[in-house]
PDB file of N, CA and C in Angstrom:
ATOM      1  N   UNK A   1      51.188 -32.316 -15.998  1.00  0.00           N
ATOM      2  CA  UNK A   1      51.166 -31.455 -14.831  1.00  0.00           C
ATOM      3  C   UNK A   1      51.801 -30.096 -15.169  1.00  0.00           C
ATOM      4  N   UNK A   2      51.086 -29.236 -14.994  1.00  0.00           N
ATOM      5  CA  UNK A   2      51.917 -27.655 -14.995  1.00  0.00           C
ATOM      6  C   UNK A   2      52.870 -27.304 -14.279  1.00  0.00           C
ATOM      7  N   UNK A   3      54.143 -26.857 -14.645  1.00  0.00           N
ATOM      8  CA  UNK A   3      54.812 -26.380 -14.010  1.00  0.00           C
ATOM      9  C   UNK A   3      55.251 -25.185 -13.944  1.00  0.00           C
ATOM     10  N   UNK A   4      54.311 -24.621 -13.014  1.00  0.00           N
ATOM     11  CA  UNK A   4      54.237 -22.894 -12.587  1.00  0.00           C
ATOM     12  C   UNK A   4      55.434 -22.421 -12.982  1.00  0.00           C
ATOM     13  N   UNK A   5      56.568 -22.776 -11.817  1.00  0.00           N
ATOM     14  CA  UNK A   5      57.963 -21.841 -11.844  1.00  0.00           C
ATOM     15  C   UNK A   5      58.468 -22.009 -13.715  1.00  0.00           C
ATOM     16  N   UNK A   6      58.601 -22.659 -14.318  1.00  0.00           N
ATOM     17  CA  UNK A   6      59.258 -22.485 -15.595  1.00  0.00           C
ATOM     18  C   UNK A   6      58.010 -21.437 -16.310  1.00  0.00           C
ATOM     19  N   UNK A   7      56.561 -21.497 -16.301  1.00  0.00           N
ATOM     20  CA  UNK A   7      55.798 -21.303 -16.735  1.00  0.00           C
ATOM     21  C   UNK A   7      56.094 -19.525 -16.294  1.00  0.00           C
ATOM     22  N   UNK A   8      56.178 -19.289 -14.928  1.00  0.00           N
ATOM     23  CA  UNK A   8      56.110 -17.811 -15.039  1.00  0.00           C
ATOM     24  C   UNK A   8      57.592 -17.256 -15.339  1.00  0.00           C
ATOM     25  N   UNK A   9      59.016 -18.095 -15.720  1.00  0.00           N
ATOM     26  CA  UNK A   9      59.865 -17.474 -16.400  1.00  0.00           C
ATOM     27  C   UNK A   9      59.657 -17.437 -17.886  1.00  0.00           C
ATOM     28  N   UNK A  10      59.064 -17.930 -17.962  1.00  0.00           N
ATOM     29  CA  UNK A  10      58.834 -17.742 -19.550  1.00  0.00           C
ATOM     30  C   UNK A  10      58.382 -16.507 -20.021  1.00  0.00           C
ATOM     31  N   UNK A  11      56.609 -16.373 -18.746  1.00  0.00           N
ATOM     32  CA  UNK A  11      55.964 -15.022 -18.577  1.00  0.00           C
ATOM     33  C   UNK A  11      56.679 -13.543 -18.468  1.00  0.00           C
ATOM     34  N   UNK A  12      57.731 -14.087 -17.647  1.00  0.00           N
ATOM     35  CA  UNK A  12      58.811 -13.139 -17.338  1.00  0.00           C
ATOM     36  C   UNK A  12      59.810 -12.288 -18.680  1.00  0.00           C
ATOM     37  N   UNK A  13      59.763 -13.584 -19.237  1.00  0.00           N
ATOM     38  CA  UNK A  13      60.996 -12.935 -20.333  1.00  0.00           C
ATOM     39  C   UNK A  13      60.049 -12.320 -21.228  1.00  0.00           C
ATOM     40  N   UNK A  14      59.130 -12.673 -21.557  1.00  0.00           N
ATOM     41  CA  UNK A  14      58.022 -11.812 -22.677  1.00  0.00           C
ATOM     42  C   UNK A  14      57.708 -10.571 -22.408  1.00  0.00           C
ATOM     43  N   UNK A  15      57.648 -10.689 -20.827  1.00  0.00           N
ATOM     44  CA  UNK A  15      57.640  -9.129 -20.700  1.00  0.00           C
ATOM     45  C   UNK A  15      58.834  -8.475 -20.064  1.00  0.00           C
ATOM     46  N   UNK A  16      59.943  -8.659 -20.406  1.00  0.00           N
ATOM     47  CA  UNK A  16      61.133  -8.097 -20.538  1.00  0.00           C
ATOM     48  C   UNK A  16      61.450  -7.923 -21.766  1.00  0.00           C
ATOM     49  N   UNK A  17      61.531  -8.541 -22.853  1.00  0.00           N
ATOM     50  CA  UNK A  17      61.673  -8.433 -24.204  1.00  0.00           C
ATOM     51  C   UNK A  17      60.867  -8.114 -25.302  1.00  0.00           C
ATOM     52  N   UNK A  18      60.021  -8.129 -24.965  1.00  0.00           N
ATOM     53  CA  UNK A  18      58.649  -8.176 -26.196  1.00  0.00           C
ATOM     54  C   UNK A  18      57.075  -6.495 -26.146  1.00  0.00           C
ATOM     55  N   UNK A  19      58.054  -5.733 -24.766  1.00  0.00           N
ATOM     56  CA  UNK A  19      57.292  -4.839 -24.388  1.00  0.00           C
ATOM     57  C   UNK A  19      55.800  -5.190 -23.718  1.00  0.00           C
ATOM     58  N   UNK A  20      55.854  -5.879 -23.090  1.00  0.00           N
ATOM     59  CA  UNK A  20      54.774  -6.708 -22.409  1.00  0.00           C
ATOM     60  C   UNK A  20      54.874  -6.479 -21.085  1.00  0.00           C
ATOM     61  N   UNK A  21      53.603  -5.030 -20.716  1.00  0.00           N
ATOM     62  CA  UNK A  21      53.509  -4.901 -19.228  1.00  0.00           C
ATOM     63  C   UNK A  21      53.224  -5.785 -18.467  1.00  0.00           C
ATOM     64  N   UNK A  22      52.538  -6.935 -19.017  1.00  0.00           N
ATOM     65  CA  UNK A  22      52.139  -8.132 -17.978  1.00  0.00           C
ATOM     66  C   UNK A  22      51.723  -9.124 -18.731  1.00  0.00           C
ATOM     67  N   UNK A  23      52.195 -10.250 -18.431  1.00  0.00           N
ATOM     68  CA  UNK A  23      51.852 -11.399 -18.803  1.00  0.00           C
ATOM     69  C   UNK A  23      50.701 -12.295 -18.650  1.00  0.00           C
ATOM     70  N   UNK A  24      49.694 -13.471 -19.047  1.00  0.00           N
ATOM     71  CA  UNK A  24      49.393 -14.159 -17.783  1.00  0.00           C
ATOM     72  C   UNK A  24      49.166 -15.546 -18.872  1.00  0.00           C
ATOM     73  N   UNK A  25      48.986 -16.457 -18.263  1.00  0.00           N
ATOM     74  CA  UNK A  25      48.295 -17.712 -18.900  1.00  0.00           C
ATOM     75  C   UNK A  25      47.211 -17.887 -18.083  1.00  0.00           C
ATOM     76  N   UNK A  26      45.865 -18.762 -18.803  1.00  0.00           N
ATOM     77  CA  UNK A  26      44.850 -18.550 -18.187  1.00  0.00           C
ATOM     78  C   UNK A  26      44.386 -20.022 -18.984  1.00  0.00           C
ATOM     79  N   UNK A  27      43.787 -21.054 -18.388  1.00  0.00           N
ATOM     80  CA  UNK A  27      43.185 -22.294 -19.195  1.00  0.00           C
ATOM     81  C   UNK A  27      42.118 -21.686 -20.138  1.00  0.00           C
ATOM     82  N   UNK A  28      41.930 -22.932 -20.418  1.00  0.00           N
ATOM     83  CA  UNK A  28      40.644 -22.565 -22.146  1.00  0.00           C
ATOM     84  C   UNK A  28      39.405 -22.302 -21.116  1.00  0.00           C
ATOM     85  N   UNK A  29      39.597 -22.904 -19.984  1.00  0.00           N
ATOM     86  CA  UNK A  29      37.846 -22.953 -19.006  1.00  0.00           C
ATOM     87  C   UNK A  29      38.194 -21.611 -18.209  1.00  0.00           C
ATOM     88  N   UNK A  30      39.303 -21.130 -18.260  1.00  0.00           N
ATOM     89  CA  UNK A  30      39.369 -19.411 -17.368  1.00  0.00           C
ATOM     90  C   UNK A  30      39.877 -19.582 -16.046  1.00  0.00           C
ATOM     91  N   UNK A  31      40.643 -20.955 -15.939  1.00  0.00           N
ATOM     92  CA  UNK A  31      41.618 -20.962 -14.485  1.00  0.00           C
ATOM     93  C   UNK A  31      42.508 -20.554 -14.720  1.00  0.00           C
ATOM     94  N   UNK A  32      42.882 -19.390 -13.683  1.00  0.00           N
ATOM     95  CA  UNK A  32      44.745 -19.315 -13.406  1.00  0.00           C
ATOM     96  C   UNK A  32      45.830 -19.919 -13.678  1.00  0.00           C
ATOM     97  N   UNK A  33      46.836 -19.673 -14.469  1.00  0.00           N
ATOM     98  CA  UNK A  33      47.536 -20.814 -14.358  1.00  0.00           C
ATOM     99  C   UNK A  33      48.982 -19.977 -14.095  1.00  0.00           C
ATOM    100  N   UNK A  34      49.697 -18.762 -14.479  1.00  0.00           N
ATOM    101  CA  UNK A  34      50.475 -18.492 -14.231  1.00  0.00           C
ATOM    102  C   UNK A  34      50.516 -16.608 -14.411  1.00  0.00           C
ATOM    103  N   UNK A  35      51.624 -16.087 -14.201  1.00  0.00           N
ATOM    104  CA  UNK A  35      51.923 -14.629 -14.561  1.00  0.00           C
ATOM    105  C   UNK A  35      51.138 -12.991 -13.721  1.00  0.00           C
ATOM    106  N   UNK A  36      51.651 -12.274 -14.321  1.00  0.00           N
ATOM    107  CA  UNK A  36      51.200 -11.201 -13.283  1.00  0.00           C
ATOM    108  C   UNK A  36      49.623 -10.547 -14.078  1.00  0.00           C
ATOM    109  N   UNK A  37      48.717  -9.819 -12.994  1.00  0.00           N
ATOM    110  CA  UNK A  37      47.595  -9.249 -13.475  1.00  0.00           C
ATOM    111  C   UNK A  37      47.711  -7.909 -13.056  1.00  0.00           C
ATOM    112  N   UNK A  38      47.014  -6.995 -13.179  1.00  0.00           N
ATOM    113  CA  UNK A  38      46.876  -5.740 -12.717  1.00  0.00           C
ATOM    114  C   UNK A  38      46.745  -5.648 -11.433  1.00  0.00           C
ATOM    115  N   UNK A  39      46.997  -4.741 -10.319  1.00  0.00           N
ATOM    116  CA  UNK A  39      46.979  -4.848  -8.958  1.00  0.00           C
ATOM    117  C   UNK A  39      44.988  -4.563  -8.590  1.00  0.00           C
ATOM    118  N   UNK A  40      44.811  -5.018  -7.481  1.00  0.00           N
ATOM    119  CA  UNK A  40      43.131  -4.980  -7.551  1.00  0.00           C
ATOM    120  C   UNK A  40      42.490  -5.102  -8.207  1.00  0.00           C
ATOM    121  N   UNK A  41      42.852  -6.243  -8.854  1.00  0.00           N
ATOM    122  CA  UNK A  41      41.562  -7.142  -9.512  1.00  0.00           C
ATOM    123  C   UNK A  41      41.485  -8.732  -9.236  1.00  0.00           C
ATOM    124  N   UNK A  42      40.272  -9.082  -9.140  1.00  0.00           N
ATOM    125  CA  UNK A  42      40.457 -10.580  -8.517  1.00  0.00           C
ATOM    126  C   UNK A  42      40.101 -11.302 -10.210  1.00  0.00           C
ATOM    127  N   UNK A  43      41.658 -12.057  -9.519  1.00  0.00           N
ATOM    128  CA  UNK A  43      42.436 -12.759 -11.136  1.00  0.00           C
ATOM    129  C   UNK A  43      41.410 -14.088 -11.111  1.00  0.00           C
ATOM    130  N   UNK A  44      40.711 -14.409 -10.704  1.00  0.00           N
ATOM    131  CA  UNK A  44      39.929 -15.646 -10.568  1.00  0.00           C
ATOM    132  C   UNK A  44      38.698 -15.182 -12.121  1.00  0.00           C
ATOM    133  N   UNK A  45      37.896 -14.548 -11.763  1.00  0.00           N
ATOM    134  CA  UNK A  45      37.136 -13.391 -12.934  1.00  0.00           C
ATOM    135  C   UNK A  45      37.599 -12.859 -13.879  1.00  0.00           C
ATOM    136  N   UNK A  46      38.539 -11.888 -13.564  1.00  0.00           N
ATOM    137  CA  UNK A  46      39.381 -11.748 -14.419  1.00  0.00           C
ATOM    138  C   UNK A  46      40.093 -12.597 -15.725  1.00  0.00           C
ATOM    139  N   UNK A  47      40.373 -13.479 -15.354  1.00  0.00           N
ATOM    140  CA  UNK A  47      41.352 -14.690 -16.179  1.00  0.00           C
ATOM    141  C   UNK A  47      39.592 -15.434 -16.574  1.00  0.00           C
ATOM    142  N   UNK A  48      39.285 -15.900 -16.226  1.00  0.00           N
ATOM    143  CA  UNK A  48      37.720 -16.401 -16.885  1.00  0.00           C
ATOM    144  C   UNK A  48      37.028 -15.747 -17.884  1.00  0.00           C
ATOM    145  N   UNK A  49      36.983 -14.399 -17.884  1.00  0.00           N
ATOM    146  CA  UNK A  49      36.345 -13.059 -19.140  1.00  0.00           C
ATOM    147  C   UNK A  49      36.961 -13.579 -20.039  1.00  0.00           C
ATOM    148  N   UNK A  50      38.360 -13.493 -20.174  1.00  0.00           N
ATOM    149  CA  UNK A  50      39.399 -13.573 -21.396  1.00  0.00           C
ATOM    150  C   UNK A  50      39.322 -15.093 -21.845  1.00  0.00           C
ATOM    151  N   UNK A  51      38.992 -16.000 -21.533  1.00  0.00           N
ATOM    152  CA  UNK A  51      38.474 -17.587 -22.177  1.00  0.00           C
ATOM    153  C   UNK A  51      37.223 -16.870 -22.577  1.00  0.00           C
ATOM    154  N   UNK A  52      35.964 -16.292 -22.074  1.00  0.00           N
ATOM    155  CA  UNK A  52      34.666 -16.084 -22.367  1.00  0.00           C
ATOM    156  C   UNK A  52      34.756 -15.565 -23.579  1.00  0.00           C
ATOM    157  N   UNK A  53      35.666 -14.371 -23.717  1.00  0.00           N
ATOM    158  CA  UNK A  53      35.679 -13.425 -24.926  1.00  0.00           C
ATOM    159  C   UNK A  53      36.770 -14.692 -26.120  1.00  0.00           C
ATOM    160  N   UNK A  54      37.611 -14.919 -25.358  1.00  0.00           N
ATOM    161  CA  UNK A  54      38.004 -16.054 -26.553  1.00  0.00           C
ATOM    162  C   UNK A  54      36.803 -16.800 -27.613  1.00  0.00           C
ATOM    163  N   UNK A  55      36.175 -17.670 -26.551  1.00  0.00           N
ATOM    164  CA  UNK A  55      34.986 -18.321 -26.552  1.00  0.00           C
ATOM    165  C   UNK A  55      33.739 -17.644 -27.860  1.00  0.00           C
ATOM    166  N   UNK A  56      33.765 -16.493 -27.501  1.00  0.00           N
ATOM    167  CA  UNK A  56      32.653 -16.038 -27.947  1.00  0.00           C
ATOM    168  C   UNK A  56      33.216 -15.712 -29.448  1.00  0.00           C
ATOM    169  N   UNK A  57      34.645 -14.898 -29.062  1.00  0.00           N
ATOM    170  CA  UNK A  57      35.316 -14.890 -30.884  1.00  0.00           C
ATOM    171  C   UNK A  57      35.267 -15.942 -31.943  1.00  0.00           C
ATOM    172  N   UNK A  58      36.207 -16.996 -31.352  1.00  0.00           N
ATOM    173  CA  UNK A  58      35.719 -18.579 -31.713  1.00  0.00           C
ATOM    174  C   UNK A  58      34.291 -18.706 -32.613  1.00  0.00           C
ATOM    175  N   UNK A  59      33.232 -18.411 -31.765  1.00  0.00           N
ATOM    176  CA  UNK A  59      31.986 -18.821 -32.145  1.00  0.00           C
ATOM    177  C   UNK A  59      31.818 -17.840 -33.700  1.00  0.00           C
ATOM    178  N   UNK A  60      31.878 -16.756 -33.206  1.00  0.00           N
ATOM    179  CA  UNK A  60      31.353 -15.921 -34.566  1.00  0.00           C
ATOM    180  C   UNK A  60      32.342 -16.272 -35.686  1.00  0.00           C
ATOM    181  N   UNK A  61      33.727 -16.121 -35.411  1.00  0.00           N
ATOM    182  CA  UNK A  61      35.144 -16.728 -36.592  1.00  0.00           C
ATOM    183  C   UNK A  61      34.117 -17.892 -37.342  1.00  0.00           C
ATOM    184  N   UNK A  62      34.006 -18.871 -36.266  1.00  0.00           N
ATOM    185  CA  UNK A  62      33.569 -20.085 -37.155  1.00  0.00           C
ATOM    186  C   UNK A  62      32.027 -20.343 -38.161  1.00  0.00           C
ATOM    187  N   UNK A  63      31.342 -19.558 -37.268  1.00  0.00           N
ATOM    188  CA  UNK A  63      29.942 -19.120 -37.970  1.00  0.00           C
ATOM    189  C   UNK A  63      30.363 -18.419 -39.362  1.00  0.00           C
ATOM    190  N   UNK A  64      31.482 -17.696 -39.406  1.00  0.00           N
ATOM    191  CA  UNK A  64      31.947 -16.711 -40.877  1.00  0.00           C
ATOM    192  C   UNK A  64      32.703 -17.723 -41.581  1.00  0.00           C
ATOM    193  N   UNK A  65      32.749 -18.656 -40.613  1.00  0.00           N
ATOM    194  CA  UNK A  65      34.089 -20.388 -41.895  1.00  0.00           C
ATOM    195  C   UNK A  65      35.250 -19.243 -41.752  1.00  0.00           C
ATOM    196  N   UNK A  66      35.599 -19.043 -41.025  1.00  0.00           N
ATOM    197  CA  UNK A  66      36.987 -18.550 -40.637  1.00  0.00           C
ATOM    198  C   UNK A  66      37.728 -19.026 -39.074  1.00  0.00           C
ATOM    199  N   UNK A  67      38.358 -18.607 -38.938  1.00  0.00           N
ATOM    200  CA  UNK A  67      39.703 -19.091 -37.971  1.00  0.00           C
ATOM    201  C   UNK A  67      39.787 -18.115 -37.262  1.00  0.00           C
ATOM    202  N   UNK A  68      39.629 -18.259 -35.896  1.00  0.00           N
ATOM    203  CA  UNK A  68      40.995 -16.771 -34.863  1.00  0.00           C
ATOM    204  C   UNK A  68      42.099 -16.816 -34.751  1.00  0.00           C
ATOM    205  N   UNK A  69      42.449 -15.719 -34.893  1.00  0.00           N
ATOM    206  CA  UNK A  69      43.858 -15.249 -35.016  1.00  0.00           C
ATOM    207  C   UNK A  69      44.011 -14.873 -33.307  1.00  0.00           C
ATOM    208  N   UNK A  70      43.551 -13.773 -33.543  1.00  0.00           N
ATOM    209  CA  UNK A  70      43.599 -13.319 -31.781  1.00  0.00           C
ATOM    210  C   UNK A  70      42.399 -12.245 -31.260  1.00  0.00           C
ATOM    211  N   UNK A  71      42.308 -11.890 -30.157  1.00  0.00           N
ATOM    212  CA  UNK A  71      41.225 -11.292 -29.216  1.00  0.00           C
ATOM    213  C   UNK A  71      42.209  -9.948 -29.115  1.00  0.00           C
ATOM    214  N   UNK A  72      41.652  -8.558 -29.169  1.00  0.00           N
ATOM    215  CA  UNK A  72      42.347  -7.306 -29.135  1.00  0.00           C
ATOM    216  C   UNK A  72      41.384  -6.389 -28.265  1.00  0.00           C
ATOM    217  N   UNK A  73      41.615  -5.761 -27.002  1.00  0.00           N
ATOM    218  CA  UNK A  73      40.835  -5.614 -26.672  1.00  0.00           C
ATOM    219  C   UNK A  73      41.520  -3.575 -25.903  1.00  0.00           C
ATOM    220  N   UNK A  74      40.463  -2.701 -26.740  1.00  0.00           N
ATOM    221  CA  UNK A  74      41.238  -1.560 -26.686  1.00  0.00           C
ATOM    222  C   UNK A  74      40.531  -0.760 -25.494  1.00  0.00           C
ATOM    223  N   UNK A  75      41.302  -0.447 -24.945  1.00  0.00           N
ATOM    224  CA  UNK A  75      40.498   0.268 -23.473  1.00  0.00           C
ATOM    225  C   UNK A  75      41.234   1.761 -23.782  1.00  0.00           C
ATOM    226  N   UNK A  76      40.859   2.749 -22.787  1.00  0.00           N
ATOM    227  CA  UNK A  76      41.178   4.123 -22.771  1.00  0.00           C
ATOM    228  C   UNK A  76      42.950   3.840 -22.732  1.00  0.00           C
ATOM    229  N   UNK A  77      43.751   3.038 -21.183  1.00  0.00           N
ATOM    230  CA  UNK A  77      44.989   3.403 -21.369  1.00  0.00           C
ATOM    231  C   UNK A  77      45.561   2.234 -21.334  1.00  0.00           C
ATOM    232  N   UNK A  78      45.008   1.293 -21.991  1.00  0.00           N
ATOM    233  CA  UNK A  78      46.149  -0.158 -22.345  1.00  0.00           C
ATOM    234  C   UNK A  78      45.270  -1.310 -23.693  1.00  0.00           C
ATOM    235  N   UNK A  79      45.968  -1.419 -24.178  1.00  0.00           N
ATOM    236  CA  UNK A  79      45.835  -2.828 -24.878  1.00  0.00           C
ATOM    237  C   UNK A  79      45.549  -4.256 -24.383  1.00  0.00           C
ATOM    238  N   UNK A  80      44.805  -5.151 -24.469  1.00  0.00           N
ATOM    239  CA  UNK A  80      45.064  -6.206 -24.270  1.00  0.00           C
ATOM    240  C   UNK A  80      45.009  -7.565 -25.407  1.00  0.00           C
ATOM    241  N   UNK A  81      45.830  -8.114 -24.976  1.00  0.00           N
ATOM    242  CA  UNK A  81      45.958  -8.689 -26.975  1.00  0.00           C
ATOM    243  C   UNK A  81      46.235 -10.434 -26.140  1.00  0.00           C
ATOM    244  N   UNK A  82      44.928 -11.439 -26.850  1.00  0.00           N
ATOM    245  CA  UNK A  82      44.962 -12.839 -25.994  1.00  0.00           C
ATOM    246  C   UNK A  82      44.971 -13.617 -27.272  1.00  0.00           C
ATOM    247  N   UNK A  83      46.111 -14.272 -27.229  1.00  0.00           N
ATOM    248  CA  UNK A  83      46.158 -15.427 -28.427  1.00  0.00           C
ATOM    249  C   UNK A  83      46.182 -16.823 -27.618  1.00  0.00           C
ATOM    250  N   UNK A  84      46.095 -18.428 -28.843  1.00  0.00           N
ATOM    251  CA  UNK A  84      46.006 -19.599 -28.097  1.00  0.00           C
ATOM    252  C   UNK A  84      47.510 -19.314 -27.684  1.00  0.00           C
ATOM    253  N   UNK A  85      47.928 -20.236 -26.490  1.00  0.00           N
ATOM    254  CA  UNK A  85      49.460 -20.599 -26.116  1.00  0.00           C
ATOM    255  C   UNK A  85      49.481 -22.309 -26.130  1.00  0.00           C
ATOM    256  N   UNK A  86      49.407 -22.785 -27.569  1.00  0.00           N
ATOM    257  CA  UNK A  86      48.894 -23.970 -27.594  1.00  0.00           C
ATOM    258  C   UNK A  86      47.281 -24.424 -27.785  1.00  0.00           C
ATOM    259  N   UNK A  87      47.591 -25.739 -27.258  1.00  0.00           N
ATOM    260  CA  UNK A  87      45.930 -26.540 -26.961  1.00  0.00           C
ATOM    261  C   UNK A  87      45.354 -26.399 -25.971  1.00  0.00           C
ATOM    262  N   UNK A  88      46.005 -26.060 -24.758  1.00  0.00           N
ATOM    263  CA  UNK A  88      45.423 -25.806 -23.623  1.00  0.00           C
ATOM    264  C   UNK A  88      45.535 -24.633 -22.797  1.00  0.00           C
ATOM    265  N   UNK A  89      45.971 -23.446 -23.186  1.00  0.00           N
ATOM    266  CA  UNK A  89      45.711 -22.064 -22.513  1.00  0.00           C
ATOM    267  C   UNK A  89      45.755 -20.861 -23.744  1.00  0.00           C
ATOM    268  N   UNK A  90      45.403 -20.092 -22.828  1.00  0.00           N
ATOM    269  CA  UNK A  90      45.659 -18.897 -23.529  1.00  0.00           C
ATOM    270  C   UNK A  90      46.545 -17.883 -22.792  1.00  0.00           C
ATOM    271  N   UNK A  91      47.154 -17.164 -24.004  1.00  0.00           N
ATOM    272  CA  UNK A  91      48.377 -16.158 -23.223  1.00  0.00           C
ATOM    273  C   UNK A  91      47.504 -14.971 -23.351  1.00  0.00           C
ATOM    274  N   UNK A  92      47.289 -13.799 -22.714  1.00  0.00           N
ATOM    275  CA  UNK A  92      46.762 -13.056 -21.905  1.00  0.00           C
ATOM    276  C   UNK A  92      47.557 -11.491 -21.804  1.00  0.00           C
ATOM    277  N   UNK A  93      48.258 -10.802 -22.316  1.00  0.00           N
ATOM    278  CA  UNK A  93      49.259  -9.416 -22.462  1.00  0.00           C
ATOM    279  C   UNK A  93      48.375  -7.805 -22.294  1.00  0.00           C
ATOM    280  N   UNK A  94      48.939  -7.349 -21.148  1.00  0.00           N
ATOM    281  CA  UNK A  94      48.508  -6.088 -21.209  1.00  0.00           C
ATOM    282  C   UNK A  94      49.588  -5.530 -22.173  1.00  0.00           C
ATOM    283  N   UNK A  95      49.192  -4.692 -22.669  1.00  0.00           N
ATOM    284  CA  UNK A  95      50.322  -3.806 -23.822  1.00  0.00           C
ATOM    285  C   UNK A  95      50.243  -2.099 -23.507  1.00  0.00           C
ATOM    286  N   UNK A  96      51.259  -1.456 -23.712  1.00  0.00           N
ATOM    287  CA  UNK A  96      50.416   0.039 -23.953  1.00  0.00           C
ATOM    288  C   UNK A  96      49.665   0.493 -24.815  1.00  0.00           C
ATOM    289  N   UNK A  97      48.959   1.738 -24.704  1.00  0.00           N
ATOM    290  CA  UNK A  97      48.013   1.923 -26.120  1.00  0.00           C
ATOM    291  C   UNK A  97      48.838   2.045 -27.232  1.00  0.00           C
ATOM    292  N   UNK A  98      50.045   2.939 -27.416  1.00  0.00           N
ATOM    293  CA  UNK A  98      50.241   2.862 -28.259  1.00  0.00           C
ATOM    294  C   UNK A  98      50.982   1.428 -29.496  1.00  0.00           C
ATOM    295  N   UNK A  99      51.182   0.213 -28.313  1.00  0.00           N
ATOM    296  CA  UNK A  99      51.536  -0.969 -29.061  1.00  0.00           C
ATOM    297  C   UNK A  99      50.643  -1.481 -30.253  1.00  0.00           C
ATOM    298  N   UNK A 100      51.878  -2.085 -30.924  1.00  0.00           N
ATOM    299  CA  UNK A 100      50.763  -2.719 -32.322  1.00  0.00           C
ATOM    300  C   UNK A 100      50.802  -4.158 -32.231  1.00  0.00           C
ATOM    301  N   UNK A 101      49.300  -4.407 -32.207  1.00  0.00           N
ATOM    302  CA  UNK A 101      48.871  -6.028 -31.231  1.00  0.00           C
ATOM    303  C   UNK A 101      49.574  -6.826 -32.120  1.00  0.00           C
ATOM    304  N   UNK A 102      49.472  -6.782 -33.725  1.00  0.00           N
ATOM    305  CA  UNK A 102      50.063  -7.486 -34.310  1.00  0.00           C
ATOM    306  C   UNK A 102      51.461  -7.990 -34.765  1.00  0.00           C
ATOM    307  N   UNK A 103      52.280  -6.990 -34.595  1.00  0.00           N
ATOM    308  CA  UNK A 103      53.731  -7.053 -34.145  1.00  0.00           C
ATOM    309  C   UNK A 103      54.219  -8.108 -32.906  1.00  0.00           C
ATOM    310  N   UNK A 104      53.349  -7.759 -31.585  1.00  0.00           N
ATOM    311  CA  UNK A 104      53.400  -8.203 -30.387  1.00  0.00           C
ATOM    312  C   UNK A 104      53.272  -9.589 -30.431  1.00  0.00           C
ATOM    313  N   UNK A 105      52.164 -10.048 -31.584  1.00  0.00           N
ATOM    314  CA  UNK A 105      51.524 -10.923 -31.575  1.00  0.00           C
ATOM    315  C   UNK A 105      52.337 -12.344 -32.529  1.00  0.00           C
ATOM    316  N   UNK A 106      53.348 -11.748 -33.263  1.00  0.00           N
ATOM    317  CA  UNK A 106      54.140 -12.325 -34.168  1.00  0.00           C
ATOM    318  C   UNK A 106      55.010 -12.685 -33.355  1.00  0.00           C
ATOM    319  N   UNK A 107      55.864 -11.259 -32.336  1.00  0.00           N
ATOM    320  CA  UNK A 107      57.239 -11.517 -31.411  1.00  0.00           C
ATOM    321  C   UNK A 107      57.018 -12.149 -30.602  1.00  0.00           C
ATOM    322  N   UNK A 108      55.717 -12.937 -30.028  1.00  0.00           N
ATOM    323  CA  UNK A 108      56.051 -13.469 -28.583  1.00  0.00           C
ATOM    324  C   UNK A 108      55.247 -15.339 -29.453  1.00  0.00           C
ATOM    325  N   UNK A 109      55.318 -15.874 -30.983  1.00  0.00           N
ATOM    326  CA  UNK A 109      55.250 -17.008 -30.778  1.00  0.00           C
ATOM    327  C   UNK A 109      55.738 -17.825 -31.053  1.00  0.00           C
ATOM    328  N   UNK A 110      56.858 -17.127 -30.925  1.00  0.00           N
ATOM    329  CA  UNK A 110      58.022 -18.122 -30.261  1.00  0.00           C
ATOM    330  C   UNK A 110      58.157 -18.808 -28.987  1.00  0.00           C
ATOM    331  N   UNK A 111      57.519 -18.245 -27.933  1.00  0.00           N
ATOM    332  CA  UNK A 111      57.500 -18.540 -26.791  1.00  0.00           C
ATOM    333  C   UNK A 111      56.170 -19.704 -26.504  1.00  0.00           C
ATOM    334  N   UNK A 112      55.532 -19.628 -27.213  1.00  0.00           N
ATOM    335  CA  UNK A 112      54.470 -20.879 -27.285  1.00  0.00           C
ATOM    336  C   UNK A 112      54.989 -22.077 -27.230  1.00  0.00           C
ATOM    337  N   UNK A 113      55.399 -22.759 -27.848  1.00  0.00           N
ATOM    338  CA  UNK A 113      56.290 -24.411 -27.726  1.00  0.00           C
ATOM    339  C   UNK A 113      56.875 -24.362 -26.468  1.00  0.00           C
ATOM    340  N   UNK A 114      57.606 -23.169 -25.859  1.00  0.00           N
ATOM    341  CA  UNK A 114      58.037 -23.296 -24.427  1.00  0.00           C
ATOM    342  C   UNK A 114      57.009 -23.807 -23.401  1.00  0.00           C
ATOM    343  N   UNK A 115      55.987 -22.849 -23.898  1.00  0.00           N
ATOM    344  CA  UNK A 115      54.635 -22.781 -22.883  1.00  0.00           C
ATOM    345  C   UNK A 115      53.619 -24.087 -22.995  1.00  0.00           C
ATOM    346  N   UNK A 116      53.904 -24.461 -24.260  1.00  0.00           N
ATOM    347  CA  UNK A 116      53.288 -25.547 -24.480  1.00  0.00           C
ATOM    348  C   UNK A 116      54.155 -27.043 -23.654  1.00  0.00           C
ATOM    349  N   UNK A 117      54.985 -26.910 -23.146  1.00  0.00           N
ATOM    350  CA  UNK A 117      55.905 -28.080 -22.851  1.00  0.00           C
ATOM    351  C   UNK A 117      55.600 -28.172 -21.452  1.00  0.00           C
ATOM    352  N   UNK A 118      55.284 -26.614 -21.039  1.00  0.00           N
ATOM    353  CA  UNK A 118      55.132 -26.914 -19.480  1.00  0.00           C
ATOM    354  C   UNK A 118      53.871 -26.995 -18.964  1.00  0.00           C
ATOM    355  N   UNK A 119      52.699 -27.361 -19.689  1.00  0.00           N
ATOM    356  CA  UNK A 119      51.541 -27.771 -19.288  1.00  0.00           C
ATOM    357  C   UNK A 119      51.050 -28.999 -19.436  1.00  0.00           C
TER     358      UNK A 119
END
């Protein structure tokens, strides 16, 4: 069983420490499961794209006999950088542009085994 409240302090401290405008966890199928999204956007869609684009990375990685690392996704004024958080979600980070996904991406997995305990 998930447990939201530990689940969004966790969300919390990553983006207090790790330069992480927003957090989120999102299942492998693209349900909600915890953390903050951008204001006006419906997180239902939203959180579903980011499994899709997982999904679709996945496919081509493995078609090349390679592995994902992570999903980087560069827009005009933010980053978004989605790695696994475990076996069963994915963590989900808006970043600023100028963040480096891979730095980000090293400092926050540590916080995975946390995240992994509470699902």
């Amino acid at each position: 069983m998930v447990d939201a409240t530990a689940l969004e302090s966790v969300l919390r401290e990553i983006e207090q420490n790790e330069g992480v405008q927003e957090a989120m966890l999102v299942s492998l199928a693209g349900t909600y499961l915890a953390g903050s999204f951008p204001r006006g956007v419906h997180v239902d869609p939203f959180g579903s794209m980011f499994a899709v684009l997982v999904g679709s990375a996945e496919t081509v990685t493995s078609e090349a006999r390679d592995s994902l690392e992570s999903v980087v996704i560069h827009s005009k004024s933010n980053k978004y950088l989605i790695v696994h958080a475990g076996r069963k979600a994915l963590l989900v980070m808006r970043l600023p542009p100028s963040a480096e996904a891979q730095k980000t991406k090293i400092a926050v997995e540590k916080y995975i085994p946390r995240i992994e305990e509470h699902l």
